[in-house]
N, C-alpha and C. Protein backbone atom coordinates (compact mmCIF):
# COMPACT_ATOMS: atom_id res chain seq x y z
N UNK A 1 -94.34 -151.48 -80.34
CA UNK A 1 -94.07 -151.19 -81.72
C UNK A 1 -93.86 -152.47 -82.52
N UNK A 2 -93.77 -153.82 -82.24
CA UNK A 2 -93.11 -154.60 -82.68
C UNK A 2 -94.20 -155.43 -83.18
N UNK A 3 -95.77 -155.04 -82.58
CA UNK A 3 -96.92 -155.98 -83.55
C UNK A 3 -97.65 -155.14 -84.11
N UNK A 4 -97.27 -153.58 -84.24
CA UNK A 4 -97.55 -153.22 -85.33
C UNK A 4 -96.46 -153.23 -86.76
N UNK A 5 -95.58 -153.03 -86.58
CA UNK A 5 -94.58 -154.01 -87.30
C UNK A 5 -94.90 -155.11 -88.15
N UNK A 6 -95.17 -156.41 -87.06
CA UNK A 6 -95.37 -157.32 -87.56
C UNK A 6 -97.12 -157.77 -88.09
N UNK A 7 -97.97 -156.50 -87.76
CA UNK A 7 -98.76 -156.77 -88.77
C UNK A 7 -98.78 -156.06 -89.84
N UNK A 8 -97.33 -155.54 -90.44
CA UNK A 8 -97.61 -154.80 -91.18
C UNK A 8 -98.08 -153.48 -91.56
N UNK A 9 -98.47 -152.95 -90.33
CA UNK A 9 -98.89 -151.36 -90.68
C UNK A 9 -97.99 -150.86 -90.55
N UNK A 10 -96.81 -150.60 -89.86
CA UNK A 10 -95.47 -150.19 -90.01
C UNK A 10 -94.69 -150.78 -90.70
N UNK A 11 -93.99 -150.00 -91.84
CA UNK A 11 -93.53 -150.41 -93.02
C UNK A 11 -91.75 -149.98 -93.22
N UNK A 12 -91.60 -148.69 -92.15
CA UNK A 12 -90.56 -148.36 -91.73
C UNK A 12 -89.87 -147.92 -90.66
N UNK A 13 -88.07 -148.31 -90.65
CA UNK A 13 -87.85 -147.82 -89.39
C UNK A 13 -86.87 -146.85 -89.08
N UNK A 14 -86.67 -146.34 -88.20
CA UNK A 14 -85.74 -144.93 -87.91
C UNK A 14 -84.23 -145.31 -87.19
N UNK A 15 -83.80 -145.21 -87.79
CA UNK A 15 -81.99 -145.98 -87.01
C UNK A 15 -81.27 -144.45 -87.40
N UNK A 16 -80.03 -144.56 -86.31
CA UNK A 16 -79.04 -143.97 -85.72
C UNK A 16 -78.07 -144.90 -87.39
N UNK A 17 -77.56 -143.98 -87.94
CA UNK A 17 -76.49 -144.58 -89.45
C UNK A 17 -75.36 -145.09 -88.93
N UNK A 18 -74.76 -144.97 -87.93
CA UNK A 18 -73.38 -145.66 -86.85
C UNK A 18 -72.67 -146.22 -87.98
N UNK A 19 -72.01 -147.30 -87.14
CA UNK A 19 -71.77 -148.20 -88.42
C UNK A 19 -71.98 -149.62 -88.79
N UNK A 20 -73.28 -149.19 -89.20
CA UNK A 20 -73.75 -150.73 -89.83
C UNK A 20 -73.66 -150.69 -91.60
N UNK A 21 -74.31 -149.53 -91.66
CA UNK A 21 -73.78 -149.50 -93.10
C UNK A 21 -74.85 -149.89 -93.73
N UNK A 22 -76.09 -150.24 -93.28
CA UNK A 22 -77.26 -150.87 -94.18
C UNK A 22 -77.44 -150.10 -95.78
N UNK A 23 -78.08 -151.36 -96.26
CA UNK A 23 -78.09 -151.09 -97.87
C UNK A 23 -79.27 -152.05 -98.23
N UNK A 24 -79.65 -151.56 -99.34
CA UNK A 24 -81.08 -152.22 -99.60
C UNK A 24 -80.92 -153.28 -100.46
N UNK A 25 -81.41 -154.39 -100.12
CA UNK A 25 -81.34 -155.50 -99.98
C UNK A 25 -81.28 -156.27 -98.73
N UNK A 26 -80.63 -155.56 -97.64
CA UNK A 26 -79.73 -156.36 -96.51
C UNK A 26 -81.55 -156.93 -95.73
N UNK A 27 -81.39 -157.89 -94.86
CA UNK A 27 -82.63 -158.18 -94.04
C UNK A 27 -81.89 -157.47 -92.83
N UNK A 28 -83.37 -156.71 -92.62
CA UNK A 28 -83.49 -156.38 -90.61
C UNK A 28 -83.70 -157.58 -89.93
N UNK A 29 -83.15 -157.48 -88.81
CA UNK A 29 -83.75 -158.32 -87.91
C UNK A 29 -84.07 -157.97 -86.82
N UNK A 30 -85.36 -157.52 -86.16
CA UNK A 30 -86.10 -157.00 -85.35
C UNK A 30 -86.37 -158.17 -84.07
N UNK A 31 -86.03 -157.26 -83.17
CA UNK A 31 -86.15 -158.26 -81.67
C UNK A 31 -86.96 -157.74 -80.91
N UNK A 32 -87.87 -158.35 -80.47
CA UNK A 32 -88.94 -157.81 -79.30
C UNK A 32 -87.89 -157.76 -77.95
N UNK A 33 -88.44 -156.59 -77.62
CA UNK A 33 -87.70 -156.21 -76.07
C UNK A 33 -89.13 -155.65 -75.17
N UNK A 34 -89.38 -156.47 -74.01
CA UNK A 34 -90.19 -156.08 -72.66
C UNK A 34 -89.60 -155.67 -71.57
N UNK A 35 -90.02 -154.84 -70.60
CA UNK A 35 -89.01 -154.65 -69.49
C UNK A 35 -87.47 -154.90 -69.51
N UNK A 36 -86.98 -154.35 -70.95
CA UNK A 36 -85.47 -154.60 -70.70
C UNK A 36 -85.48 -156.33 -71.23
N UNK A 37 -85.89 -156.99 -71.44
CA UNK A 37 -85.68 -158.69 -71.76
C UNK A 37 -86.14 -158.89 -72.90
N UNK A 38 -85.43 -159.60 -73.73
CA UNK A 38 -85.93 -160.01 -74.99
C UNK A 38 -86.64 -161.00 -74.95
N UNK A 39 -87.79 -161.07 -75.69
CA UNK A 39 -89.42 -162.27 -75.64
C UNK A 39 -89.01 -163.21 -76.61
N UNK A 40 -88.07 -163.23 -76.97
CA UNK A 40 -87.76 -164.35 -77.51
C UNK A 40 -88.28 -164.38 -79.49
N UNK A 41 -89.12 -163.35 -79.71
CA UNK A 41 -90.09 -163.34 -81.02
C UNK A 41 -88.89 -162.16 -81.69
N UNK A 42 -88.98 -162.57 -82.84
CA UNK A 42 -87.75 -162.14 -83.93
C UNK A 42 -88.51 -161.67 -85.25
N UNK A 43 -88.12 -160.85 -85.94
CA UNK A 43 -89.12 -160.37 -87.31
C UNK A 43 -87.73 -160.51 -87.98
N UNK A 44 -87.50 -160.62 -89.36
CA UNK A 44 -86.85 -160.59 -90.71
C UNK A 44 -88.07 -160.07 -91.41
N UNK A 45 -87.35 -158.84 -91.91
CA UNK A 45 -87.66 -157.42 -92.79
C UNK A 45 -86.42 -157.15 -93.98
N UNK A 46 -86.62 -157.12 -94.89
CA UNK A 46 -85.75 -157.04 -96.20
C UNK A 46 -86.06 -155.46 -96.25
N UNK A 47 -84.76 -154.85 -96.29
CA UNK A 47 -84.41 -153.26 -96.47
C UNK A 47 -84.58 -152.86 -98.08
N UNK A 48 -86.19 -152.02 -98.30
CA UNK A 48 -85.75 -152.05 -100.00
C UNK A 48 -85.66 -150.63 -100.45
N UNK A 49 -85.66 -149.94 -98.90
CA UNK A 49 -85.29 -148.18 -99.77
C UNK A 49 -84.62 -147.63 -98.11
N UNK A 50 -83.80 -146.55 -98.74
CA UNK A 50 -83.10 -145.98 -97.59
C UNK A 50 -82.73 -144.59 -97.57
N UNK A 51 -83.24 -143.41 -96.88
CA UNK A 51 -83.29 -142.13 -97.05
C UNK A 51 -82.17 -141.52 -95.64
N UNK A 52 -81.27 -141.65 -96.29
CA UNK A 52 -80.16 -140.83 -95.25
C UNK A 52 -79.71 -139.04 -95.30
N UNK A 53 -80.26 -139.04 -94.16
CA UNK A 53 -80.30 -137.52 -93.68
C UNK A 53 -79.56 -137.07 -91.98
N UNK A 54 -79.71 -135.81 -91.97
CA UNK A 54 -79.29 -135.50 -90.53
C UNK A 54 -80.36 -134.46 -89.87
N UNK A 55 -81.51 -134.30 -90.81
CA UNK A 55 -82.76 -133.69 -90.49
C UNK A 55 -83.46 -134.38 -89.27
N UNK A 56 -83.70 -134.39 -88.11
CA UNK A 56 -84.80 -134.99 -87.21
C UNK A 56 -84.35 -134.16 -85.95
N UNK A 57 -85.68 -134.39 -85.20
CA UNK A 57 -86.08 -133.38 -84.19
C UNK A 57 -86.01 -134.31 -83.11
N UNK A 58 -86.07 -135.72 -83.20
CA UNK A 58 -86.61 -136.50 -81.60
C UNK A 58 -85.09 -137.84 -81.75
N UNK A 59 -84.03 -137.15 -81.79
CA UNK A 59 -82.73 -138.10 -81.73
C UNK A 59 -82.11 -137.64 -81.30
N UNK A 60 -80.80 -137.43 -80.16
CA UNK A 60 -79.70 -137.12 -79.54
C UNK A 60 -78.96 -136.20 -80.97
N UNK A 61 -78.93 -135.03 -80.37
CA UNK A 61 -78.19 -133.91 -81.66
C UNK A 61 -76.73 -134.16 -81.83
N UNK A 62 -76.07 -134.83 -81.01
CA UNK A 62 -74.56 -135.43 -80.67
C UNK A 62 -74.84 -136.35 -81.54
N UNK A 63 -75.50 -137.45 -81.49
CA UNK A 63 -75.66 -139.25 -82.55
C UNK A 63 -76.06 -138.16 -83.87
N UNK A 64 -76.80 -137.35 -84.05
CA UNK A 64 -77.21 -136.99 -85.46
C UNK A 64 -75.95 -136.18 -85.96
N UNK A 65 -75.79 -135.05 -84.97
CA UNK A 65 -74.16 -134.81 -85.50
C UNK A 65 -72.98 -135.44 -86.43
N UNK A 66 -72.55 -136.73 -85.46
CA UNK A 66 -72.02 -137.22 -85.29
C UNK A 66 -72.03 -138.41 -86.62
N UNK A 67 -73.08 -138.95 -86.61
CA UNK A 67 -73.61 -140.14 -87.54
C UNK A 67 -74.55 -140.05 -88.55
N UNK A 68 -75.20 -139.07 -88.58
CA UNK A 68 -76.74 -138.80 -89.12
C UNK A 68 -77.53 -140.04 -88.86
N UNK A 69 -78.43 -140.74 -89.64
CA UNK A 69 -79.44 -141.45 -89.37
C UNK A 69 -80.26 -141.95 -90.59
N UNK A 70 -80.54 -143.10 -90.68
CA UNK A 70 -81.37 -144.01 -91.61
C UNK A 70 -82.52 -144.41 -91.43
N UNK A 71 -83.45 -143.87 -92.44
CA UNK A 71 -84.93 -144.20 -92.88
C UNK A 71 -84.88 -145.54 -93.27
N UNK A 72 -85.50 -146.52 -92.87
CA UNK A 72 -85.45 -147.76 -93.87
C UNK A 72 -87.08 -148.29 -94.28
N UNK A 73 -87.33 -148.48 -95.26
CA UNK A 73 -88.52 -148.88 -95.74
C UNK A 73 -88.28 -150.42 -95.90
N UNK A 74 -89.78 -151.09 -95.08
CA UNK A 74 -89.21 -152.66 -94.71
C UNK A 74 -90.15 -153.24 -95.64
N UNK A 75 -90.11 -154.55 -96.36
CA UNK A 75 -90.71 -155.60 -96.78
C UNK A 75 -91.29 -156.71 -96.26
């Protein structure tokens, strides 16, 4: 997922709302993970829209319960 990302055809991403608290403006910072290990390659993504809901079908119903979940549209 992380070089379509970084070429741009993926424009957004799906997060668990916990507590980070994102807000638009804030930068993502996206980490490549292989077999469990991080590759060392890093993306910065500026958050410029954010659709918080508790609507979704493919997330732990306990974390959506619990937290709902954030749409983020990346730059």
């Amino acid at each position: 997922m992380f070089d379509v990302i970084n070429s741009g055809k993926k424009k957004f991403e799906v997060r668990i709302e916990d507590d980070c608290k994102f807000n638009e403006g804030d930068i993502l910072i996206l980490k490549e993970f292989e077999d469990n290990k991080f590759t060392g390659r890093e993306l910065r993504k500026e958050i410029t829209f954010i659709l918080r809901t508790k609507e979704c079908g493919f997330l732990k119903e306990d974390d959506i319960n619990k937290y709902g979940f954030s749409i983020l549209s990346l730059k």
